[in-house]
PDB file of N, CA and C in Angstrom:
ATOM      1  N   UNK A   1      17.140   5.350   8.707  1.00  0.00           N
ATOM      2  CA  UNK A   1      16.236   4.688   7.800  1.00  0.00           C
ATOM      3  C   UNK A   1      15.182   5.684   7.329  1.00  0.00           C
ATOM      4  N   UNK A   2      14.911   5.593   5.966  1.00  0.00           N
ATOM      5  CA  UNK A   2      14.063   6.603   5.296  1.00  0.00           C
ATOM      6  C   UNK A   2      13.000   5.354   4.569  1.00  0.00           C
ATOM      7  N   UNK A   3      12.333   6.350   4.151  1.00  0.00           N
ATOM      8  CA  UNK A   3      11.701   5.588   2.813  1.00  0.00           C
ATOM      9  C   UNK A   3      11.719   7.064   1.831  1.00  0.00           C
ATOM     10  N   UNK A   4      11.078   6.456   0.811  1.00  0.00           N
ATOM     11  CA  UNK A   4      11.024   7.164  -0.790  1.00  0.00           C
ATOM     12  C   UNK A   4      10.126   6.986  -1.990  1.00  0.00           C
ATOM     13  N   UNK A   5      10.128   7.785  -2.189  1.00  0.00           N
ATOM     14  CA  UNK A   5       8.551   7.624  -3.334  1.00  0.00           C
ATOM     15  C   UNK A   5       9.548   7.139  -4.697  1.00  0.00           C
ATOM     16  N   UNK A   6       8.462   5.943  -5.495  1.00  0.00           N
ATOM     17  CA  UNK A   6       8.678   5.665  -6.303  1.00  0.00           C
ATOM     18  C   UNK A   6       7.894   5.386  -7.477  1.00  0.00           C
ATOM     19  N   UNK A   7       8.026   5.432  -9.078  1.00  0.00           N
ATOM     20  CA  UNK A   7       7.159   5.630 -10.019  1.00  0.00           C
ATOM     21  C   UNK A   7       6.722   4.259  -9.759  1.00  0.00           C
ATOM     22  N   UNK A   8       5.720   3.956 -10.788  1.00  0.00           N
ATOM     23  CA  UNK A   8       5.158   2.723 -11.271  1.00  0.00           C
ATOM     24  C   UNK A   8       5.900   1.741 -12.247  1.00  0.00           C
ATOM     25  N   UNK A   9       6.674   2.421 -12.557  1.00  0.00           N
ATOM     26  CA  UNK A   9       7.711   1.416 -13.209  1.00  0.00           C
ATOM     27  C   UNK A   9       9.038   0.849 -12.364  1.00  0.00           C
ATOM     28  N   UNK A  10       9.219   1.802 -11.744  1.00  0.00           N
ATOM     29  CA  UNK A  10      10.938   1.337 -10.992  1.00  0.00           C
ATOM     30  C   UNK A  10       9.968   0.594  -9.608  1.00  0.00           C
ATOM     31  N   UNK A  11       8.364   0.698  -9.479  1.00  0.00           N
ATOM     32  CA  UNK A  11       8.325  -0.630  -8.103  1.00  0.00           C
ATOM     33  C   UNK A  11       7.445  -1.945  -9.016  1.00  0.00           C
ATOM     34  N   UNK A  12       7.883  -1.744 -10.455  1.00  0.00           N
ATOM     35  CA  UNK A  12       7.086  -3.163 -10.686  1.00  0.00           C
ATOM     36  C   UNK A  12       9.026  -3.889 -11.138  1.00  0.00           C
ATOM     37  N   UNK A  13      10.054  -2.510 -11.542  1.00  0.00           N
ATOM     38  CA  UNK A  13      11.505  -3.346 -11.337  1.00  0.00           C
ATOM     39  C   UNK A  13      11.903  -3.922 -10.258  1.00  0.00           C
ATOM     40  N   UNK A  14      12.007  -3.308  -8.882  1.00  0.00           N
ATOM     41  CA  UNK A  14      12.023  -3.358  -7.872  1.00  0.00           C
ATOM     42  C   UNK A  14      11.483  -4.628  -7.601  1.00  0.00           C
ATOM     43  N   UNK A  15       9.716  -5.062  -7.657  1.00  0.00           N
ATOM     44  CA  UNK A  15       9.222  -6.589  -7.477  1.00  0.00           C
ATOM     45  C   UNK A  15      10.135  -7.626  -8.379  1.00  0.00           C
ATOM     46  N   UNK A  16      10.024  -7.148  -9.430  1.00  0.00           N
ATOM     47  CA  UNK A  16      10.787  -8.154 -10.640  1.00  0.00           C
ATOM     48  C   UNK A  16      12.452  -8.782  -9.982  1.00  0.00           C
ATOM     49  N   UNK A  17      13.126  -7.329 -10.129  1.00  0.00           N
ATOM     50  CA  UNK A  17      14.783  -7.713  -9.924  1.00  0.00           C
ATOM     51  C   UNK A  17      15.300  -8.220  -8.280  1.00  0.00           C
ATOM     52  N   UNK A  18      14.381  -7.632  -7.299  1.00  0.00           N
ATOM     53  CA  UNK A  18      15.004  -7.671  -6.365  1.00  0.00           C
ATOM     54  C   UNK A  18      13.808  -8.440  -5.026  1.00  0.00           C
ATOM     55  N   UNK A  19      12.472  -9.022  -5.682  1.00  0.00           N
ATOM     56  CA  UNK A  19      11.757  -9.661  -4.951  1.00  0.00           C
ATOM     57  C   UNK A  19      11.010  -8.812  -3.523  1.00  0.00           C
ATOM     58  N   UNK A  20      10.264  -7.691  -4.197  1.00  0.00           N
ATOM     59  CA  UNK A  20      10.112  -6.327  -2.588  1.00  0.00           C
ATOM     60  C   UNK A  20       9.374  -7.011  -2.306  1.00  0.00           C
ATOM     61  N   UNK A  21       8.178  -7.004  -1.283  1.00  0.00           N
ATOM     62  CA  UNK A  21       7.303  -7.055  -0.923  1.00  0.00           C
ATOM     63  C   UNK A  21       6.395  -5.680  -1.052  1.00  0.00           C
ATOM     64  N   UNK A  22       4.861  -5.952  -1.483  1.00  0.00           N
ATOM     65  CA  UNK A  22       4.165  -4.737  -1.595  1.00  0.00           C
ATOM     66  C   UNK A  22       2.662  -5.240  -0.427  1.00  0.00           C
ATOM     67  N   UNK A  23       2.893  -3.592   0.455  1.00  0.00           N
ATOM     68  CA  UNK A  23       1.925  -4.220   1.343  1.00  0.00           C
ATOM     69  C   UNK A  23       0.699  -2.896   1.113  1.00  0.00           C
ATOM     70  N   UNK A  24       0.116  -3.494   1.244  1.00  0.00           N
ATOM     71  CA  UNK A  24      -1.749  -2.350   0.962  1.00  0.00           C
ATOM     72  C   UNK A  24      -2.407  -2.180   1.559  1.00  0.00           C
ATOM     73  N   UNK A  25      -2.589  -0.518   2.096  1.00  0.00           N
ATOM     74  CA  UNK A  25      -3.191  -0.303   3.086  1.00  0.00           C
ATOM     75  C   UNK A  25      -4.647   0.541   2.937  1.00  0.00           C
ATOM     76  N   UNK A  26      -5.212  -0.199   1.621  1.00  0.00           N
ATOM     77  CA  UNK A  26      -6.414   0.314   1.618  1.00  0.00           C
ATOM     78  C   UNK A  26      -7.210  -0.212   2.420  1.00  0.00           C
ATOM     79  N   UNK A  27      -8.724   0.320   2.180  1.00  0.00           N
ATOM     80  CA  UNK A  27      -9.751  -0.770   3.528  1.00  0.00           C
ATOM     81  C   UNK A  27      -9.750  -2.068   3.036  1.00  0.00           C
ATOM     82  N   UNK A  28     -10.083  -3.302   4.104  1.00  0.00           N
ATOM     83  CA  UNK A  28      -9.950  -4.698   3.479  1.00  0.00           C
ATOM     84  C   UNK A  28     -10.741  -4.693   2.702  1.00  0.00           C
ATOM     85  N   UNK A  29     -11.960  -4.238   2.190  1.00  0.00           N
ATOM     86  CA  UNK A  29     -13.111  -4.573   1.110  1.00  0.00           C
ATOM     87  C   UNK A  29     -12.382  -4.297   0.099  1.00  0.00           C
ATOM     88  N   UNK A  30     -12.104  -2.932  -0.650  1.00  0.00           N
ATOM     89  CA  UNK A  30     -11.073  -2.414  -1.405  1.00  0.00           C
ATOM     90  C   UNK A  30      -9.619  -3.319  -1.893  1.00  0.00           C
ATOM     91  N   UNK A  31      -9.402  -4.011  -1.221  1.00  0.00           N
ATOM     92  CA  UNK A  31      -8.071  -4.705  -0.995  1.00  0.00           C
ATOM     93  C   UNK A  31      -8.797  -6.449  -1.313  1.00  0.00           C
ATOM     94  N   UNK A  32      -9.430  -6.817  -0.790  1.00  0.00           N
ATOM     95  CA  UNK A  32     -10.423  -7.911  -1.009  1.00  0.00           C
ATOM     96  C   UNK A  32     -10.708  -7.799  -2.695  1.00  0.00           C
ATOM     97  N   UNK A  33     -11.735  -7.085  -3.022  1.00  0.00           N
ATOM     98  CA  UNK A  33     -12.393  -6.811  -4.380  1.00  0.00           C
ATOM     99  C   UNK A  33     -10.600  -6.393  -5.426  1.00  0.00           C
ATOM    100  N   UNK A  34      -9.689  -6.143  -5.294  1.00  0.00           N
ATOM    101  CA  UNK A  34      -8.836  -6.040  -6.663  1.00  0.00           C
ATOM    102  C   UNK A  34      -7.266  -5.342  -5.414  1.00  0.00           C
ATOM    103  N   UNK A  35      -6.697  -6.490  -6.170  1.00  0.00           N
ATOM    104  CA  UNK A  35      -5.016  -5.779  -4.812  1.00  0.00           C
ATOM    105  C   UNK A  35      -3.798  -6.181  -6.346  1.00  0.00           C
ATOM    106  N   UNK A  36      -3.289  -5.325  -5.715  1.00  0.00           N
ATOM    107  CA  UNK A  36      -1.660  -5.646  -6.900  1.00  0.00           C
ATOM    108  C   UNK A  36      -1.176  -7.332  -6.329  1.00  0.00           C
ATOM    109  N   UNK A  37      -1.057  -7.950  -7.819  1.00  0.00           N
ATOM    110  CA  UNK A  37      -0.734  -9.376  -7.525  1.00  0.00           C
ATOM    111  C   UNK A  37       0.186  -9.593  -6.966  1.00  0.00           C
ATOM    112  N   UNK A  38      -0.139 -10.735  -5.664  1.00  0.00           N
ATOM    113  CA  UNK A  38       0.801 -11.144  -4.617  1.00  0.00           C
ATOM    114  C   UNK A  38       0.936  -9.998  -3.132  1.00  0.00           C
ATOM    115  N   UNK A  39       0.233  -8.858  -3.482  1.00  0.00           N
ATOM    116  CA  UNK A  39       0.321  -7.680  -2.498  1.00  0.00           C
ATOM    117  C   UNK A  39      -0.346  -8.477  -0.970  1.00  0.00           C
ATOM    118  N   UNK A  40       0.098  -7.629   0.023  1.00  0.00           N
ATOM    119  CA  UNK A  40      -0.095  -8.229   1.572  1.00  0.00           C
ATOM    120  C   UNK A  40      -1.253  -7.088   2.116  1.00  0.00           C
ATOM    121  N   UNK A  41      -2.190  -7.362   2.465  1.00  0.00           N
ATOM    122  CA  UNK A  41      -2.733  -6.577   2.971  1.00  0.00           C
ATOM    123  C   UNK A  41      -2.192  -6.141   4.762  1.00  0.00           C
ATOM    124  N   UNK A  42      -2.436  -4.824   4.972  1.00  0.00           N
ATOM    125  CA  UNK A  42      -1.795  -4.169   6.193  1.00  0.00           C
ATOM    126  C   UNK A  42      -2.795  -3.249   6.385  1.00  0.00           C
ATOM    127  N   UNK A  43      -3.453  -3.334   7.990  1.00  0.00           N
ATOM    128  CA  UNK A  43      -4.080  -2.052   8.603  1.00  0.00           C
ATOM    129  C   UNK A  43      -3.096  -2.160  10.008  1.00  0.00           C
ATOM    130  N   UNK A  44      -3.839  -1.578  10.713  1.00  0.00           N
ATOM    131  CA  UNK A  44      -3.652  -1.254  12.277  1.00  0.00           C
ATOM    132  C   UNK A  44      -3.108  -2.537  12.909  1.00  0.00           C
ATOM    133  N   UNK A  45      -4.300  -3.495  12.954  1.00  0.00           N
ATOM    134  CA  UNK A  45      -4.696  -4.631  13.468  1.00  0.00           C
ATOM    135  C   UNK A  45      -3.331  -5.548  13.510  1.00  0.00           C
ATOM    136  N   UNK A  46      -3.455  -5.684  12.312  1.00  0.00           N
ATOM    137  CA  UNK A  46      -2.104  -6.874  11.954  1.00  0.00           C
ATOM    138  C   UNK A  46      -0.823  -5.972  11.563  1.00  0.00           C
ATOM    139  N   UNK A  47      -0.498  -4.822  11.693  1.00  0.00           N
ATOM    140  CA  UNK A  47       1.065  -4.031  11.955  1.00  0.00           C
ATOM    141  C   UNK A  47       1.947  -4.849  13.071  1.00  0.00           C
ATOM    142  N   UNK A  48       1.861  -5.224  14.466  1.00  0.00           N
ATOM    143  CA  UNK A  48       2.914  -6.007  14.832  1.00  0.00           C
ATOM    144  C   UNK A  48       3.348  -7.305  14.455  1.00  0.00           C
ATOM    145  N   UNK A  49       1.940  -7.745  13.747  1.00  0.00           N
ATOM    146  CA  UNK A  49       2.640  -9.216  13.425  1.00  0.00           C
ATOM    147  C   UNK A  49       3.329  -9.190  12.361  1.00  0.00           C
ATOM    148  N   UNK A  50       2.850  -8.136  11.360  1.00  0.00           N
ATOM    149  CA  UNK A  50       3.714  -7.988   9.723  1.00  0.00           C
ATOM    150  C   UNK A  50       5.516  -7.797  10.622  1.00  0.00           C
ATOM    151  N   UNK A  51       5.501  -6.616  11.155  1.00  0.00           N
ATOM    152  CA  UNK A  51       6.776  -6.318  11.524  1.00  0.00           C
ATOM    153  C   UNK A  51       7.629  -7.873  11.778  1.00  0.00           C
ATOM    154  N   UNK A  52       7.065  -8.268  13.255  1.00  0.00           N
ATOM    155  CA  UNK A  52       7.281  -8.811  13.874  1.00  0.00           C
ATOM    156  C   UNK A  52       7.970 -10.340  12.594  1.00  0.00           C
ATOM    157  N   UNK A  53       7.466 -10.515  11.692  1.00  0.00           N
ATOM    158  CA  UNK A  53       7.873 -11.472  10.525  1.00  0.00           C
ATOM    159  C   UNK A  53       8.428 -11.658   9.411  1.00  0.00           C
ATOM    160  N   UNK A  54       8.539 -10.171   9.008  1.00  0.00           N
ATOM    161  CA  UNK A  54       8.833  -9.687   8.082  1.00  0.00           C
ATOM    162  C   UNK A  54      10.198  -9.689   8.266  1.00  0.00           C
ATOM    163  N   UNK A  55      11.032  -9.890   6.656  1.00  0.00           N
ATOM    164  CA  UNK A  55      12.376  -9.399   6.510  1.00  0.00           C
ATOM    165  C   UNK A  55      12.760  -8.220   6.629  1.00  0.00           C
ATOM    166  N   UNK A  56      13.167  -7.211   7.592  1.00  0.00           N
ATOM    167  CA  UNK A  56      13.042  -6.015   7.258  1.00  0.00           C
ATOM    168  C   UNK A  56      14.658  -5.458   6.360  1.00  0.00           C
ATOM    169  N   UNK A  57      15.204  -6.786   6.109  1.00  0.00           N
ATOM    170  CA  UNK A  57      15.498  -6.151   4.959  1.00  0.00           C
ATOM    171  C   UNK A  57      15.877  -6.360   3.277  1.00  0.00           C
ATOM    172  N   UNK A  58      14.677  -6.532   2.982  1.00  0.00           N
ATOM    173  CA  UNK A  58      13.524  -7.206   2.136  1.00  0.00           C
ATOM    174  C   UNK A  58      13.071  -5.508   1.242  1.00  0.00           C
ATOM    175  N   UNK A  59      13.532  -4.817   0.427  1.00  0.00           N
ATOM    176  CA  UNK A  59      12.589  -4.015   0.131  1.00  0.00           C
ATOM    177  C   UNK A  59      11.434  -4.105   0.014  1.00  0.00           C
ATOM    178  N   UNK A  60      10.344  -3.198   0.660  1.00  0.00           N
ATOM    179  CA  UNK A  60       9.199  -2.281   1.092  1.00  0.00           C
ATOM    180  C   UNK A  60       8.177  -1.987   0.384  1.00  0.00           C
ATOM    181  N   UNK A  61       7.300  -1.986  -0.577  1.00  0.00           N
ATOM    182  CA  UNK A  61       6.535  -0.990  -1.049  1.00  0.00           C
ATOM    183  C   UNK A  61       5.235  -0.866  -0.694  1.00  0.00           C
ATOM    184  N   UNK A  62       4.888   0.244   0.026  1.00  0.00           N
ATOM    185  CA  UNK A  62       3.510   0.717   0.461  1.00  0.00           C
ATOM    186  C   UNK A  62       2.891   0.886  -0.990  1.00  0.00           C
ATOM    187  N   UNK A  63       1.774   1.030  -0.854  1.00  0.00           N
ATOM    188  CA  UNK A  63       0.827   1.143  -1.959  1.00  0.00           C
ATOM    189  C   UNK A  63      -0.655   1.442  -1.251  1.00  0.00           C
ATOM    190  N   UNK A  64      -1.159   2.579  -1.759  1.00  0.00           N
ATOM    191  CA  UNK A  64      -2.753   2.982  -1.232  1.00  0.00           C
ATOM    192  C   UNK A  64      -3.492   2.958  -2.441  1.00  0.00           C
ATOM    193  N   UNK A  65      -4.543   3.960  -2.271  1.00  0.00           N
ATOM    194  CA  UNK A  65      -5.267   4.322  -2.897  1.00  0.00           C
ATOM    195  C   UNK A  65      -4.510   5.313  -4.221  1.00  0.00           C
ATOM    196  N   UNK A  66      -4.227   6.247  -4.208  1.00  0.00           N
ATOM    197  CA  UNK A  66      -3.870   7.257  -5.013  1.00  0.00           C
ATOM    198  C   UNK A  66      -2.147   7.634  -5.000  1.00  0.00           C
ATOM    199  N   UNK A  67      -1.739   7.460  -3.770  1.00  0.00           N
ATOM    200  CA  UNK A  67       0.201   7.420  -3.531  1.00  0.00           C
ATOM    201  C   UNK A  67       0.346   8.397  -2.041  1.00  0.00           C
ATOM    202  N   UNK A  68      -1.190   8.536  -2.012  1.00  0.00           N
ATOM    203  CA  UNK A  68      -0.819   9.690  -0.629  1.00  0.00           C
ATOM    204  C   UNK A  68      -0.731   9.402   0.795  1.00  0.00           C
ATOM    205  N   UNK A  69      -1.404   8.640   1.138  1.00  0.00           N
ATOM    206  CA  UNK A  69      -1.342   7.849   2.891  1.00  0.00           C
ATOM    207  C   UNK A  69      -0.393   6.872   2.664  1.00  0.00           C
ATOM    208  N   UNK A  70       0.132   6.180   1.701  1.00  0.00           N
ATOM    209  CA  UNK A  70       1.452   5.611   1.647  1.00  0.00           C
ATOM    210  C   UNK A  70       2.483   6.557   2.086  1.00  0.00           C
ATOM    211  N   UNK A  71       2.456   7.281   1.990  1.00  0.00           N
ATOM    212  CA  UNK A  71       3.667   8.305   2.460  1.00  0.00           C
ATOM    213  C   UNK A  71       4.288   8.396   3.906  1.00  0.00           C
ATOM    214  N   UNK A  72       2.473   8.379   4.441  1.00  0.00           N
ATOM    215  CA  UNK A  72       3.293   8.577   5.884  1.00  0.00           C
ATOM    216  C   UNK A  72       3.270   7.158   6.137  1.00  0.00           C
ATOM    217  N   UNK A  73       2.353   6.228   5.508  1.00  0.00           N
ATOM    218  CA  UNK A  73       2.999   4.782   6.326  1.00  0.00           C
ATOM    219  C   UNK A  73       4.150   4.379   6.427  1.00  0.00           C
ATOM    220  N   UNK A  74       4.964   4.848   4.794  1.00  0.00           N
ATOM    221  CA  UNK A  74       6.093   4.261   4.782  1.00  0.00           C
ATOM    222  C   UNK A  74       7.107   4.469   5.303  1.00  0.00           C
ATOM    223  N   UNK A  75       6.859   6.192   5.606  1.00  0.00           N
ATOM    224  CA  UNK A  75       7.739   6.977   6.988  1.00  0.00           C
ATOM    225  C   UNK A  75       7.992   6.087   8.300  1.00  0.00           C
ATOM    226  N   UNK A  76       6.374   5.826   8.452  1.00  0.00           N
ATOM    227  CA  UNK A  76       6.296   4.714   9.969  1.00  0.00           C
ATOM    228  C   UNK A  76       7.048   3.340  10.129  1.00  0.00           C
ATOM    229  N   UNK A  77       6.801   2.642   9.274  1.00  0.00           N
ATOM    230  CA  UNK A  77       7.447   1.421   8.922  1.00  0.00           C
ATOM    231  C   UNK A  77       8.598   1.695   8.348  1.00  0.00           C
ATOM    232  N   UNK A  78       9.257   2.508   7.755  1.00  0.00           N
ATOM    233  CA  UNK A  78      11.031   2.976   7.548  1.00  0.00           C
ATOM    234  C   UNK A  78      11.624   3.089   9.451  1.00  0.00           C
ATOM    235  N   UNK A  79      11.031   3.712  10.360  1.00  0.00           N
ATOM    236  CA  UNK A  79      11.062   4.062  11.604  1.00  0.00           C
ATOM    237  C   UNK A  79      10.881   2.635  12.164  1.00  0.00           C
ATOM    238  N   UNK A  80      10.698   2.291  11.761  1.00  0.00           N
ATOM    239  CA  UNK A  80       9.678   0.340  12.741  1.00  0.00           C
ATOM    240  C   UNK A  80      11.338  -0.725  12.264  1.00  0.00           C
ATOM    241  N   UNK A  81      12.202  -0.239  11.260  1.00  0.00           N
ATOM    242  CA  UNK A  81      13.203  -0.758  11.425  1.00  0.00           C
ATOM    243  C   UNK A  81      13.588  -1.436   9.842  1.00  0.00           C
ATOM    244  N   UNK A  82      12.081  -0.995   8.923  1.00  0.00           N
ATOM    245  CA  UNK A  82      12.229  -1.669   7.414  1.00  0.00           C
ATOM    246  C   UNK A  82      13.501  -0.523   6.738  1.00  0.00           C
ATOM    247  N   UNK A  83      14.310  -1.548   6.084  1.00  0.00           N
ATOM    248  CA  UNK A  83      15.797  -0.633   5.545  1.00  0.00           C
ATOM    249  C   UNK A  83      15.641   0.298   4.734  1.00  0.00           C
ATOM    250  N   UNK A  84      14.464  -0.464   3.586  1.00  0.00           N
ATOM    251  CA  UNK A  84      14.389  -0.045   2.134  1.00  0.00           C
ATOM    252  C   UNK A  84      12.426   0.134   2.105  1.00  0.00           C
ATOM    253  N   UNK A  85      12.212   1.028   2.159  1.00  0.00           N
ATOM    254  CA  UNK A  85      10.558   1.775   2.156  1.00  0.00           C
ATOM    255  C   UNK A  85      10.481   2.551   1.174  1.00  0.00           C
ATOM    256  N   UNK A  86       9.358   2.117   0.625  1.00  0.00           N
ATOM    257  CA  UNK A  86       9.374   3.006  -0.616  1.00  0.00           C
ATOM    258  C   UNK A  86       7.819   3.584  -0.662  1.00  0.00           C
ATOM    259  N   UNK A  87       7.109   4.280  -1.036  1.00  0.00           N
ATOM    260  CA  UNK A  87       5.804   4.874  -1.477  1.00  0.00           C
ATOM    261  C   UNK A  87       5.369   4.959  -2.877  1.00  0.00           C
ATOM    262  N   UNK A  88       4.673   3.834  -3.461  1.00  0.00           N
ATOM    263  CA  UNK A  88       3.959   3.823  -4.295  1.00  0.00           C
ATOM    264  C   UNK A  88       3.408   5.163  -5.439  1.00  0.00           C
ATOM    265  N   UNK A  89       3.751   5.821  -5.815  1.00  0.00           N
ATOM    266  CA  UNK A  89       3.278   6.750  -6.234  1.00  0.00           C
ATOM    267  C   UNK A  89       2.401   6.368  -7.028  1.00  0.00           C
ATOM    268  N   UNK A  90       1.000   7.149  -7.518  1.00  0.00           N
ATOM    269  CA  UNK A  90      -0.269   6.698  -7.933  1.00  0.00           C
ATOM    270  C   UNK A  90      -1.343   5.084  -7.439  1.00  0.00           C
ATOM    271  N   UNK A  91      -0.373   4.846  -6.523  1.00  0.00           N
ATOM    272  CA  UNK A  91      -0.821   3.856  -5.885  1.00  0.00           C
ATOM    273  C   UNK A  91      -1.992   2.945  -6.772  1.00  0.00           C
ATOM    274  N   UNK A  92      -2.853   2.587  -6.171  1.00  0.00           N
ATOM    275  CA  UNK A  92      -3.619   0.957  -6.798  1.00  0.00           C
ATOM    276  C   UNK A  92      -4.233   1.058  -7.877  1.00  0.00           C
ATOM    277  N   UNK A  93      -4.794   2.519  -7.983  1.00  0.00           N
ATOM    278  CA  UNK A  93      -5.195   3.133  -9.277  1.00  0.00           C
ATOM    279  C   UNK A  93      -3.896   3.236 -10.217  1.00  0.00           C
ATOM    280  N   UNK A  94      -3.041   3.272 -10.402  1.00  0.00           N
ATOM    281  CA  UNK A  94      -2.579   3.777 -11.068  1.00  0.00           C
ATOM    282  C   UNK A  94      -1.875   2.736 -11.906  1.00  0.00           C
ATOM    283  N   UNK A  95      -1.274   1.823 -10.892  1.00  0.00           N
ATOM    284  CA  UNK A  95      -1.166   0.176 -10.844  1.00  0.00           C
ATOM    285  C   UNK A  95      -1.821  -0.225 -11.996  1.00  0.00           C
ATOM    286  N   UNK A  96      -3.409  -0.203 -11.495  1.00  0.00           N
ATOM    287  CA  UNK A  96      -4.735  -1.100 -12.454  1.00  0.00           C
ATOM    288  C   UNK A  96      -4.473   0.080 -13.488  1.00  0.00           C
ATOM    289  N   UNK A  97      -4.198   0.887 -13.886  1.00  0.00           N
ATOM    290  CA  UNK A  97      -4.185   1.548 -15.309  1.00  0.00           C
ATOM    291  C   UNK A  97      -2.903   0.791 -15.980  1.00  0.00           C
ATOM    292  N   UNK A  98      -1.776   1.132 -15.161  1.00  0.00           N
ATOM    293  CA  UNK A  98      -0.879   0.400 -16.404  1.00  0.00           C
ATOM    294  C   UNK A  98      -0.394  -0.568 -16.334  1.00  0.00           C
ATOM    295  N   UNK A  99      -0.775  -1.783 -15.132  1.00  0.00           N
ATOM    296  CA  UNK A  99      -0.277  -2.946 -15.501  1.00  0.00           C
ATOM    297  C   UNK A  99      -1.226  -3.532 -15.068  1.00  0.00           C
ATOM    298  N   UNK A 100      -2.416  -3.729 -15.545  1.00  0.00           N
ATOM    299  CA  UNK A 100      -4.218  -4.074 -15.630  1.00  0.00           C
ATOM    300  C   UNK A 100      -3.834  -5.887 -15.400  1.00  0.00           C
ATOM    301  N   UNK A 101      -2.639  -6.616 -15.538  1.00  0.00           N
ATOM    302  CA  UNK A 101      -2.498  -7.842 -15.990  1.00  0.00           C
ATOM    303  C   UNK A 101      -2.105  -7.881 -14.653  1.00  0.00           C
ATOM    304  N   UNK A 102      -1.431  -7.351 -13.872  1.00  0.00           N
ATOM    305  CA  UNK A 102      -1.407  -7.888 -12.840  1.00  0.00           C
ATOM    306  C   UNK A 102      -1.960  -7.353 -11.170  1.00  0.00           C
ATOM    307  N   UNK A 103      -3.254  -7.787 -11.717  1.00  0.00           N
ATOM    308  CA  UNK A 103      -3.764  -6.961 -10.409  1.00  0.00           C
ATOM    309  C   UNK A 103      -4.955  -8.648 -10.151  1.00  0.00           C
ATOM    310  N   UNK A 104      -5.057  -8.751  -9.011  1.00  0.00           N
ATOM    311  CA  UNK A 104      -5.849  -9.883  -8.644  1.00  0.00           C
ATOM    312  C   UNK A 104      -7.043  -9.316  -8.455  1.00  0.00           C
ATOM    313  N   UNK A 105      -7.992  -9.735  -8.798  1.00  0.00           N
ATOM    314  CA  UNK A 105      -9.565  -9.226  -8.347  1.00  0.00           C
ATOM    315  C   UNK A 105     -10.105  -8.301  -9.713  1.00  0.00           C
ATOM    316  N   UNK A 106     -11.343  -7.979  -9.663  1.00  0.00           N
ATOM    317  CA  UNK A 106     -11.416  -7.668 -10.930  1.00  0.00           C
ATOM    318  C   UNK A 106     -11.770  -5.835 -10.942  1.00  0.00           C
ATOM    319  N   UNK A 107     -11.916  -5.538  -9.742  1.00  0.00           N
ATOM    320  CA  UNK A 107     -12.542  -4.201  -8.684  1.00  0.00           C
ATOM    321  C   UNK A 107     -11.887  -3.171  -9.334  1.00  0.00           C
ATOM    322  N   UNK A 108     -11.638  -1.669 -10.267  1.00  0.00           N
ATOM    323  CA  UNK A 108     -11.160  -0.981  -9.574  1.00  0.00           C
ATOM    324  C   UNK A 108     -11.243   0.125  -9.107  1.00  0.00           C
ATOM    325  N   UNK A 109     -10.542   1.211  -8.129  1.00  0.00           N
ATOM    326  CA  UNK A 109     -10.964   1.927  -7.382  1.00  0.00           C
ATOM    327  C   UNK A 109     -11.151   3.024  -8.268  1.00  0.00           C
TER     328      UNK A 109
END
C-alpha cells in the first residue's frame, strides 16, 4: 500500500466519480474557520477512531495547508491499511483558489 500525490483537479474527480473521503489535518481552528466541503477533520487525537471506522477501502485524500505534511500523513495512513491514499497537492489553499464554491467557512489560509 502506497499513497500518491494528486492535482486539484483529478481529487475534486476522484470526490465526484468515485465518492473519496478528504480528511484535514490542519490545526482545528484553521479547519473550524474554512475546510474543503464535507472534509473530516484528523489530528493525533482522533487517528484510531478515524481508522478504526473508516472504509479503508474508500479512496483517501489528505489535504493540509500547502500539499506538504500531507505527504507524510498519507504515507502513514497508506501503512495503517488505507488502499487508495492520495496527497493533496496545494492543499486548502489551493482548493480555496480554484474551487472557492466549495469550501465551507469563509477563512482562508
Amino acid at each position: 500500500m502506497s499513497y500518491a500525490r494528486l492535482t486539484l483537479e483529478q481529487a475534486r474527480d476522484l470526490i465526484d466519480d468515485r465518492g473519496a473521503t478528504v480528511v484535514d489535518i490542519r490545526d482545528a481552528e484553521s479547519f473550524a474557520a474554512a475546510h474543503i466541503e464535507d472534509a473530516r477533520h484528523l489530528d493525533d487525537s482522533g487517528l484510531a477512531a478515524f481508522i478504526a471506522e473508516s472504509d479503508a477501502a474508500v479512496p483517501l485524500i489528505v489535504c493540509c495547508y500547502h500539499g506538504h505534511s500531507s505527504q507524510a500523513a498519507g504515507a502513514m495512513l497508506a501503512e495503517r491499511g488505507f488502499a487508495e491514499v492520495y496527497s493533496l497537492d496545494g492543499g486548502f489553499t489551493g482548493w480555496a483558489t480554484r474551487f472557492p464554491d466549495d469550501i465551507d467557512g469563509t477563512a482562508v489560509d
